[in-house]
Protein backbone atom coordinates (compact mmCIF):
# COMPACT_ATOMS: atom_id res chain seq x y z
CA UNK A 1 -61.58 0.40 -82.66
CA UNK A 2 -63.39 -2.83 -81.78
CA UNK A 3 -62.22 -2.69 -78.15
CA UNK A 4 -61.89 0.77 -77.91
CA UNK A 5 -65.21 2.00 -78.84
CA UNK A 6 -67.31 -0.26 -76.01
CA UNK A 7 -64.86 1.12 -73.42
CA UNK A 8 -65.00 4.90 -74.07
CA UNK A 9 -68.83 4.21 -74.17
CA UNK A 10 -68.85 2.75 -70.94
CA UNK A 11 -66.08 5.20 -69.53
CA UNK A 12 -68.92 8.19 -70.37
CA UNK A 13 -71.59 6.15 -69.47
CA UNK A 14 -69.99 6.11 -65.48
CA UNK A 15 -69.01 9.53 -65.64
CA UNK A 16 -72.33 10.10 -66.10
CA UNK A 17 -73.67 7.69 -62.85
CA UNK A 18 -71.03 9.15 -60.74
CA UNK A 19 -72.59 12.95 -61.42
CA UNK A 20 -76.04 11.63 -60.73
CA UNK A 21 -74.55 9.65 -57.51
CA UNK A 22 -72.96 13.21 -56.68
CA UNK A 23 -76.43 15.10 -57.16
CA UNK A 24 -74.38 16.96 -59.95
CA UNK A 25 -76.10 16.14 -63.19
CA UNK A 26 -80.11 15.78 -63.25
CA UNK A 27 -80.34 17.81 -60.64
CA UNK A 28 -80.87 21.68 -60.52
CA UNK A 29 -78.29 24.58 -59.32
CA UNK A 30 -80.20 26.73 -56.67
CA UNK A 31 -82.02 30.33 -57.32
CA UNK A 32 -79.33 32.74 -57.20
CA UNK A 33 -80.11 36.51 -57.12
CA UNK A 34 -77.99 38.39 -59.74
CA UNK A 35 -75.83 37.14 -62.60
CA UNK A 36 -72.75 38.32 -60.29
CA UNK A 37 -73.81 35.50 -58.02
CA UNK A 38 -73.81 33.32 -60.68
CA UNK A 39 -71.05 34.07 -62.14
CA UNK A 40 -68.90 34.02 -58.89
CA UNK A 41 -70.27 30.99 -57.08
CA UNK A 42 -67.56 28.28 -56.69
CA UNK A 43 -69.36 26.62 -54.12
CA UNK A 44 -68.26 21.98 -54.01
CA UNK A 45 -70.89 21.12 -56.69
CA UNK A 46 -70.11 23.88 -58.75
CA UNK A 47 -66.38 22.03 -58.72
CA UNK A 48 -67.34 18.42 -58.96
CA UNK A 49 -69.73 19.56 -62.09
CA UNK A 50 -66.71 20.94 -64.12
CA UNK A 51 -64.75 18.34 -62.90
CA UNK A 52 -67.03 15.84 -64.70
CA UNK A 53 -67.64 18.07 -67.67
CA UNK A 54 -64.07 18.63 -68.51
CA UNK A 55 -63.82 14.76 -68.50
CA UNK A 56 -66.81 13.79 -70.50
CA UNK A 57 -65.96 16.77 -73.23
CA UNK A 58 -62.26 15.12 -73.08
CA UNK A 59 -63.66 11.43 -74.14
CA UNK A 60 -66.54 12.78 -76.45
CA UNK A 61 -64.68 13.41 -79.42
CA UNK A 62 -62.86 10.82 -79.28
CA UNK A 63 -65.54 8.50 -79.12
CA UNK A 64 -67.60 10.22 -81.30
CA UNK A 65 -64.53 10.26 -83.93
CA UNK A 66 -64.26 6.80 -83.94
CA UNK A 67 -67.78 5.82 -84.32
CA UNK A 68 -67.48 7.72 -87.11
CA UNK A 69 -64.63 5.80 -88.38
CA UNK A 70 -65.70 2.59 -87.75
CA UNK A 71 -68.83 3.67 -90.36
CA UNK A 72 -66.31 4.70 -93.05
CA UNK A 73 -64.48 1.46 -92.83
CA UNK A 74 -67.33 -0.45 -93.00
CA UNK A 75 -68.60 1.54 -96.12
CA UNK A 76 -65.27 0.44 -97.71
CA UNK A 77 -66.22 -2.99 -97.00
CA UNK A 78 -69.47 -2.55 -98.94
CA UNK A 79 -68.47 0.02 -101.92
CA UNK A 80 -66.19 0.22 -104.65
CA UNK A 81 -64.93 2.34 -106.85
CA UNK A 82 -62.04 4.65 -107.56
CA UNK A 83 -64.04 7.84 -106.78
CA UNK A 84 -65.71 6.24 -103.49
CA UNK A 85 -62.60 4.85 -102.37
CA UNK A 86 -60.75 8.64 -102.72
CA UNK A 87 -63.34 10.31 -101.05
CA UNK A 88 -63.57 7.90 -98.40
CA UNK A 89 -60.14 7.75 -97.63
CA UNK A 90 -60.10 12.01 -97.30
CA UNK A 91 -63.04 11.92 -95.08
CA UNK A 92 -61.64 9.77 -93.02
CA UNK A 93 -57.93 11.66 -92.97
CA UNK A 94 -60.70 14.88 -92.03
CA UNK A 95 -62.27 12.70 -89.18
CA UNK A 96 -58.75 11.83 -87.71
CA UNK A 97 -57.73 15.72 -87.69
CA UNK A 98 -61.29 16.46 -86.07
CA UNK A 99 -60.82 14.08 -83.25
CA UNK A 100 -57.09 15.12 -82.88
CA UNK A 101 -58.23 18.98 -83.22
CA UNK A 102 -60.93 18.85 -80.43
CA UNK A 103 -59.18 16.78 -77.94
CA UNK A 104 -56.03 19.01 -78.07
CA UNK A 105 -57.94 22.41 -78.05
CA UNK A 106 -60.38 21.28 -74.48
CA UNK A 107 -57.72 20.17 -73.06
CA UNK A 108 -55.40 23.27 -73.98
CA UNK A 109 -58.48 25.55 -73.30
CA UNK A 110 -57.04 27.29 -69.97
CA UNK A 111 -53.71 26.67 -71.15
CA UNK A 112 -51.32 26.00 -67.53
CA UNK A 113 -54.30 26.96 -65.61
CA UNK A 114 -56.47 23.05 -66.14
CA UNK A 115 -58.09 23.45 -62.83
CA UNK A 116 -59.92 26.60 -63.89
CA UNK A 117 -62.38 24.43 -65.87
CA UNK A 118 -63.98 23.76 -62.94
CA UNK A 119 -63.75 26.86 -61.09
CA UNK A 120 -66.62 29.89 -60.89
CA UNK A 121 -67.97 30.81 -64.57
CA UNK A 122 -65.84 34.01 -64.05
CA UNK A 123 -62.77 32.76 -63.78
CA UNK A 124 -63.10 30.46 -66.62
CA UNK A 125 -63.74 33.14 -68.44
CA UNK A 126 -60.79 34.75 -67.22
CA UNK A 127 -58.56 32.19 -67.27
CA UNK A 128 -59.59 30.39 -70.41
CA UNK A 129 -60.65 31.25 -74.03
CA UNK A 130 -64.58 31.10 -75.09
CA UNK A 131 -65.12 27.52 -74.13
CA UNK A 132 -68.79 27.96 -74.94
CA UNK A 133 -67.80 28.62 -78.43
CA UNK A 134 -65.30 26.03 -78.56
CA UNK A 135 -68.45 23.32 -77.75
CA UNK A 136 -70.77 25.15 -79.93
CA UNK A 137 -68.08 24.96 -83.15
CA UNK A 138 -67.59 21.47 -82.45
CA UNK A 139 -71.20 20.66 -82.32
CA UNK A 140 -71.79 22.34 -85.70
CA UNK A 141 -68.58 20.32 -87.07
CA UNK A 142 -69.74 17.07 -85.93
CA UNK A 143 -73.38 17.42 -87.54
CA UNK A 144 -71.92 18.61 -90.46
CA UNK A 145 -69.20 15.91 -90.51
CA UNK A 146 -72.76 12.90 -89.96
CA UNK A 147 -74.65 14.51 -92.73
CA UNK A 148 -71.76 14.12 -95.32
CA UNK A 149 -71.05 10.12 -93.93
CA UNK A 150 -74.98 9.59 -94.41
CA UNK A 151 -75.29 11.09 -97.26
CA UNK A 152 -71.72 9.73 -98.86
CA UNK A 153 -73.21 6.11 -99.46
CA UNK A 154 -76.39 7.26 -101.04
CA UNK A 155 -76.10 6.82 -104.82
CA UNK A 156 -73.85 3.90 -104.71
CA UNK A 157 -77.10 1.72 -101.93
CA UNK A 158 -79.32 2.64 -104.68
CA UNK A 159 -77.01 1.29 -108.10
CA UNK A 160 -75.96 -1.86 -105.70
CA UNK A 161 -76.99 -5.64 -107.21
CA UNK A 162 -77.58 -7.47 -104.11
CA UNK A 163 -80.72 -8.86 -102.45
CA UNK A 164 -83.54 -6.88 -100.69
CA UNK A 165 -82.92 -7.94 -97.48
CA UNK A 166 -79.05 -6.80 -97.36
CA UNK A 167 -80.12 -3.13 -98.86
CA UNK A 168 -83.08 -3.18 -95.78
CA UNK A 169 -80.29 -3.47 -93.49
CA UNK A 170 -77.90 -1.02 -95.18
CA UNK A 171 -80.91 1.61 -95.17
CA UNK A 172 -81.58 0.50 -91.34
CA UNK A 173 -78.08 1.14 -90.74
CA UNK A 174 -78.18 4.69 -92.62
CA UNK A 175 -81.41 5.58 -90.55
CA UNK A 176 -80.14 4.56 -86.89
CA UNK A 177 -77.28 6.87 -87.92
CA UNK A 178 -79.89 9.73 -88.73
CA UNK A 179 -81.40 9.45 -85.46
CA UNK A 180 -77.64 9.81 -83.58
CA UNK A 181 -77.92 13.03 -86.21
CA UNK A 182 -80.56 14.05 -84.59
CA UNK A 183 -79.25 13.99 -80.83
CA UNK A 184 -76.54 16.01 -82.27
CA UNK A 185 -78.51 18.54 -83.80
CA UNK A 186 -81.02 19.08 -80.42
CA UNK A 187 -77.48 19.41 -78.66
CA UNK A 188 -76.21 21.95 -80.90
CA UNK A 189 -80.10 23.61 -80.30
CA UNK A 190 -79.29 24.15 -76.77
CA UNK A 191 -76.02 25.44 -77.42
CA UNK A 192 -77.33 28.28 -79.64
CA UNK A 193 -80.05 28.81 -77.16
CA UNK A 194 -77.01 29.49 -74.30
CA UNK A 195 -74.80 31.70 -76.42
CA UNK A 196 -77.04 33.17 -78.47
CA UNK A 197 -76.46 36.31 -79.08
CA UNK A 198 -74.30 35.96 -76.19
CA UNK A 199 -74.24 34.05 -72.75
CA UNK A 200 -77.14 34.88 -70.57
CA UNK A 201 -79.01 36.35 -73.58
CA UNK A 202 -81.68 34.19 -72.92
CA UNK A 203 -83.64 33.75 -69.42
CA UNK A 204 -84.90 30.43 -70.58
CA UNK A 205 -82.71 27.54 -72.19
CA UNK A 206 -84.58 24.05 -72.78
CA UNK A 207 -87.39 25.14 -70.46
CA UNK A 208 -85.32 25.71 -67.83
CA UNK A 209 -83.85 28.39 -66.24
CA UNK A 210 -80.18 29.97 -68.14
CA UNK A 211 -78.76 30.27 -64.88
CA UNK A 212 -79.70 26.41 -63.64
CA UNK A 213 -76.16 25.63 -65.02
CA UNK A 214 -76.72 21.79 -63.39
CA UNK A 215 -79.79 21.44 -65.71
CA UNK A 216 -78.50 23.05 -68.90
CA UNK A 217 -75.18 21.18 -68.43
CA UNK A 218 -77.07 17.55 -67.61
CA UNK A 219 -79.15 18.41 -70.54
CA UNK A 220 -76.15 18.92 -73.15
CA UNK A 221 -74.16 15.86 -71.84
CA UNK A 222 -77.25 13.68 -71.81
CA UNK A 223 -77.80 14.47 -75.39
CA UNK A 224 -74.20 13.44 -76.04
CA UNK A 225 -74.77 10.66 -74.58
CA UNK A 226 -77.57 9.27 -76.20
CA UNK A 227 -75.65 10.16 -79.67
CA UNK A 228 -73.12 8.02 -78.60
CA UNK A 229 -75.32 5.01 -77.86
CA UNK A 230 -77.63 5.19 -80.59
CA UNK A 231 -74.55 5.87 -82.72
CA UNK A 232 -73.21 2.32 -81.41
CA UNK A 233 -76.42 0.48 -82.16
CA UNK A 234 -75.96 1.85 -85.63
CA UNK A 235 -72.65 0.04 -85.92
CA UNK A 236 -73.21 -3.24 -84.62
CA UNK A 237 -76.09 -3.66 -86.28
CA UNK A 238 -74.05 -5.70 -89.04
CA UNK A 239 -72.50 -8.42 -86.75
CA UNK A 240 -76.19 -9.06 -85.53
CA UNK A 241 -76.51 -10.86 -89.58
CA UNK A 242 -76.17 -14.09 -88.21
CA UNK A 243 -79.22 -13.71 -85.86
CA UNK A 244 -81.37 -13.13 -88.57
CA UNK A 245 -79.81 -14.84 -91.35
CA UNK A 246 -83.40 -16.54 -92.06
CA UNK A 247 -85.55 -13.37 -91.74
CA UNK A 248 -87.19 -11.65 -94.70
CA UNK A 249 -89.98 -9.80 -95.39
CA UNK A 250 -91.58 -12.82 -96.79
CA UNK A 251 -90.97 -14.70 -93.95
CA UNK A 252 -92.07 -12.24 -91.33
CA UNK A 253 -95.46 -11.75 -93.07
CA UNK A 254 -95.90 -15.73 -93.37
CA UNK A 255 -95.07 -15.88 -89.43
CA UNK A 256 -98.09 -13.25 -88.78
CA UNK A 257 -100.41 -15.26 -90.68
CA UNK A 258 -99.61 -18.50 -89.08
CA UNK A 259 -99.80 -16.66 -85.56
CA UNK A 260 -103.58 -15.16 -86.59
CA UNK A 261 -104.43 -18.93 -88.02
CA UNK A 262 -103.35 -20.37 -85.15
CA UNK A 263 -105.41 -17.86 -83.22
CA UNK A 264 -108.60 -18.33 -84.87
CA UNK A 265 -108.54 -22.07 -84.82
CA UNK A 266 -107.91 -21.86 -81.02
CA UNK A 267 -111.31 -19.43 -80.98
CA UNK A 268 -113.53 -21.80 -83.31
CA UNK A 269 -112.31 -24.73 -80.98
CA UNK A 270 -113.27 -23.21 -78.03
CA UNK A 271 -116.19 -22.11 -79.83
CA UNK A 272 -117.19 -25.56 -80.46
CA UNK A 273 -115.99 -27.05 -77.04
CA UNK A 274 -118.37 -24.40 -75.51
CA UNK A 275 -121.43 -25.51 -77.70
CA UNK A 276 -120.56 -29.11 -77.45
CA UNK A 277 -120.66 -28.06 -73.14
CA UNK A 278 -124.24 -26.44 -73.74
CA UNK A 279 -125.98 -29.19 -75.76
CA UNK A 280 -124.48 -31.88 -72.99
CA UNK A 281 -126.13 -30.06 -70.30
CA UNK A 282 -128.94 -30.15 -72.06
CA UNK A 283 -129.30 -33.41 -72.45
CA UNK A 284 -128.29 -34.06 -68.79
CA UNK A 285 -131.16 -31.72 -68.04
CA UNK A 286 -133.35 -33.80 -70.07
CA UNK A 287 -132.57 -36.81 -68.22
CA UNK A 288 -132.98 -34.89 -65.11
CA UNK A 289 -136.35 -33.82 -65.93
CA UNK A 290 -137.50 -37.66 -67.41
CA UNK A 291 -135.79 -39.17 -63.92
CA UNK A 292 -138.22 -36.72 -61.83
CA UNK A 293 -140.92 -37.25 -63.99
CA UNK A 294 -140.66 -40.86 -62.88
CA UNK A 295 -140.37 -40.43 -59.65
CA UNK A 296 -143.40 -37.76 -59.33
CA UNK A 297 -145.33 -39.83 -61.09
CA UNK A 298 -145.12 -42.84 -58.97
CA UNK A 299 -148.55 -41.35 -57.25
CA UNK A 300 -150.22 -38.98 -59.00
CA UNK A 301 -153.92 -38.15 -57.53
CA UNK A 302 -156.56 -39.65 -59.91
CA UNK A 303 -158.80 -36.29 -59.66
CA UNK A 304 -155.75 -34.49 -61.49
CA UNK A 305 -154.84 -37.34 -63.91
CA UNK A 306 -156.55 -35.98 -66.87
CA UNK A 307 -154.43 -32.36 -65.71
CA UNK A 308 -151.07 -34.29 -65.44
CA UNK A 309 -151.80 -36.20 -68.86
CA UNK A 310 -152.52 -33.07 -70.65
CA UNK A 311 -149.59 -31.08 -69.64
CA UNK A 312 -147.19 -33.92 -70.14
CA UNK A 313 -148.53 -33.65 -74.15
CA UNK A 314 -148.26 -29.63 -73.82
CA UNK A 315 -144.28 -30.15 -73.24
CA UNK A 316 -143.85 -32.41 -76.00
CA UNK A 317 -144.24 -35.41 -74.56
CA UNK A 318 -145.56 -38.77 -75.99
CA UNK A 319 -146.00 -41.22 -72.70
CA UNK A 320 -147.67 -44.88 -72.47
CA UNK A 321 -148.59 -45.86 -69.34
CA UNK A 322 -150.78 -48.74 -67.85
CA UNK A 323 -152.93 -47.07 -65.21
CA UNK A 324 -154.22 -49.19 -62.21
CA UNK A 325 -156.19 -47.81 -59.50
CA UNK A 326 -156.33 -48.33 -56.37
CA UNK A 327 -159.41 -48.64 -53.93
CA UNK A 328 -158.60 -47.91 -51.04
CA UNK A 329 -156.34 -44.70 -51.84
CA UNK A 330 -157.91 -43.26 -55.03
CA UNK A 331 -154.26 -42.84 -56.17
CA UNK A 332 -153.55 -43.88 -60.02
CA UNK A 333 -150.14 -46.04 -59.41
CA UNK A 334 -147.55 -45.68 -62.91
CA UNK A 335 -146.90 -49.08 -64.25
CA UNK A 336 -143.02 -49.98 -64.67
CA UNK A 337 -143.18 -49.72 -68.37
CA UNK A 338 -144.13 -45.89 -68.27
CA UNK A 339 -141.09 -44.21 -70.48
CA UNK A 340 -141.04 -40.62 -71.66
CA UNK A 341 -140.08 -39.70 -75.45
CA UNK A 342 -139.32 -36.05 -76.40
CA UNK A 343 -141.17 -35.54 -79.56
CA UNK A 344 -138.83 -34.75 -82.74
CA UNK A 345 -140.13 -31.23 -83.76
């Protein structure tokens, strides 16, 4: 099952490109005018759609059978007990006649006549028994068949002595399985929705139209699909333990505090870098302002002397300075020793 699982995934997985290559899944049939029409047409994509149906509904419960036996194994890994280990060995002796059950009945469906699965919708009904039922019985088996494996661990998770971390991942395990539950049950949805009470009850199926057949049929197998790989995930979940063989709860909240620490001593640093930027420019702006109050005041008209003196004290200034005049200019010349101070406020 270790080698086989991967490959019938992957075996689905391209039937699935090659009817999106062929326009004959996620696409959508064209407007026909009666039911007769529908019914009857057997036009190349009509063919090439059952042709890739019958194939994927061939694989799917196999695969899905052995996903589901790969669980119960590893449950038996896990659990003991004499009642565990009866019940677990019948569900899995059920499983085996399910997959055995289903595979023989599609491919029996039309009996000698296997190309009528993908011929017109009337002649597999003519040629075949009530495929539509078939599916819709085997949906209903196979969610009833998940519920009873998620359910069968239950009471023995909650009684188990082991650490936190390993139940975490046994209940991640359990809920990753719920979800592939979940594809299966919106699959089985749209199979009621097509046969209920009977086929082409309903106008509508999903939102689209009952007689888009490429839409309803993508729809169905897409579903399968995604039960299939989210039913995978579930299982390999345990051989990812190694990965995170140091994780735990404890751990993971520790590494979110270090990452906001480490976030707010970057902020305060640039914080301080910022107002370490401001008071330098300051201070360059100071000098710039002392270095031009030099140089302006190298001649300073003795009529506005008393003017300059009085607004260099306004600013905050405290400035000795030998005045000398000069007769033939009338200019007051600033001595060499003229300094500025900024007053400490």
């Amino acid at each position: 099952m270790t080698y086989v699982n991967p490959v019938l995934l992957w075996a689905e997985g391209g039937l699935m490109v090659a009817g999106a290559a062929t326009h004959s899944f996620g696409w959508h049939s064209p407007l026909y005018d009666s039911s007769a029409e529908f019914l009857s047409d057997d036009e190349p994509s009509v063919e090439m759609l059952g042709k890739l149906q019958t194939a994927f509904d061939l694989l799917h419960p196999l695969a899905l059978g052995l996903l589901k036996l790969s669980i119960c194994f590893f449950y038996r890994r896990i659990f003991r007990g004499s009642k565990f280990n009866a019940i677990s060995w019948i569900t899995i002796g059920v499983i085996i006649l399910w997959i055995v059950a289903f595979t023989v009945t599609i491919a029996a469906a039309c009996g000698t006549h296997f190309e009528a699965n993908w011929a017109s919708l009337l002649t597999l009904k003519q040629e075949c028994v009530d495929t539509f039922r078939m599916l819709l019985v085997y949906s209903v088996s196979d969610v009833v068949v998940d519920l009873f494996i998620i359910i069968l661990p239950m009471p023995l998770v909650f009684r188990l002595h082991m650490p936190l971390k390993r139940k975490f991942m046994i209940y991640g395990i359990l809920l990753i399985g719920a979800l592939a539950i979940a594809c299966g049950i919106t699959r089985l949805a749209i199979f009621v929705q097509v046969l209920a009470p009977s086929l082409l009850a309903n106008a509508m199926v999903a939102g689209l139209l009952a007689t888009d057949d490429i839409g309803v049929v993508s729809l169905l197998l897409f579903w399968g699909m995604l039960e299939l790989g989210v039913g995978m995930i579930a299982i390999c979940l345990p051989a990812f333990r190694p990965l995170f063989a140091g994780w735990s709860p404890e751990s993971i909240l520790r590494s979110i505090r270090s990452v906001i620490t480490l976030r707010s001593t970057s902020s305060s640093r640039s914080s301080t870098k910022a107002s370490t930027g401001r008071s330098n420019k300051g201070r360059h702006r100071l000098g710039s302002e002392s270095s031009t109050m030099e140089h302006s005041m190298d001649t300073i008209p003795s009529a506005q002397y008393s003017t300059a003196e009085a607004t260099t004290k306004a600013r905050g200034f405290d400035e000795h300075w030998k005045p000398i005049e000069s007769p033939k200019d009338g200019y007051i010349r600033q001595d060499l020793e003229f300094t500025v101070r900024r007053q400490q406020v």
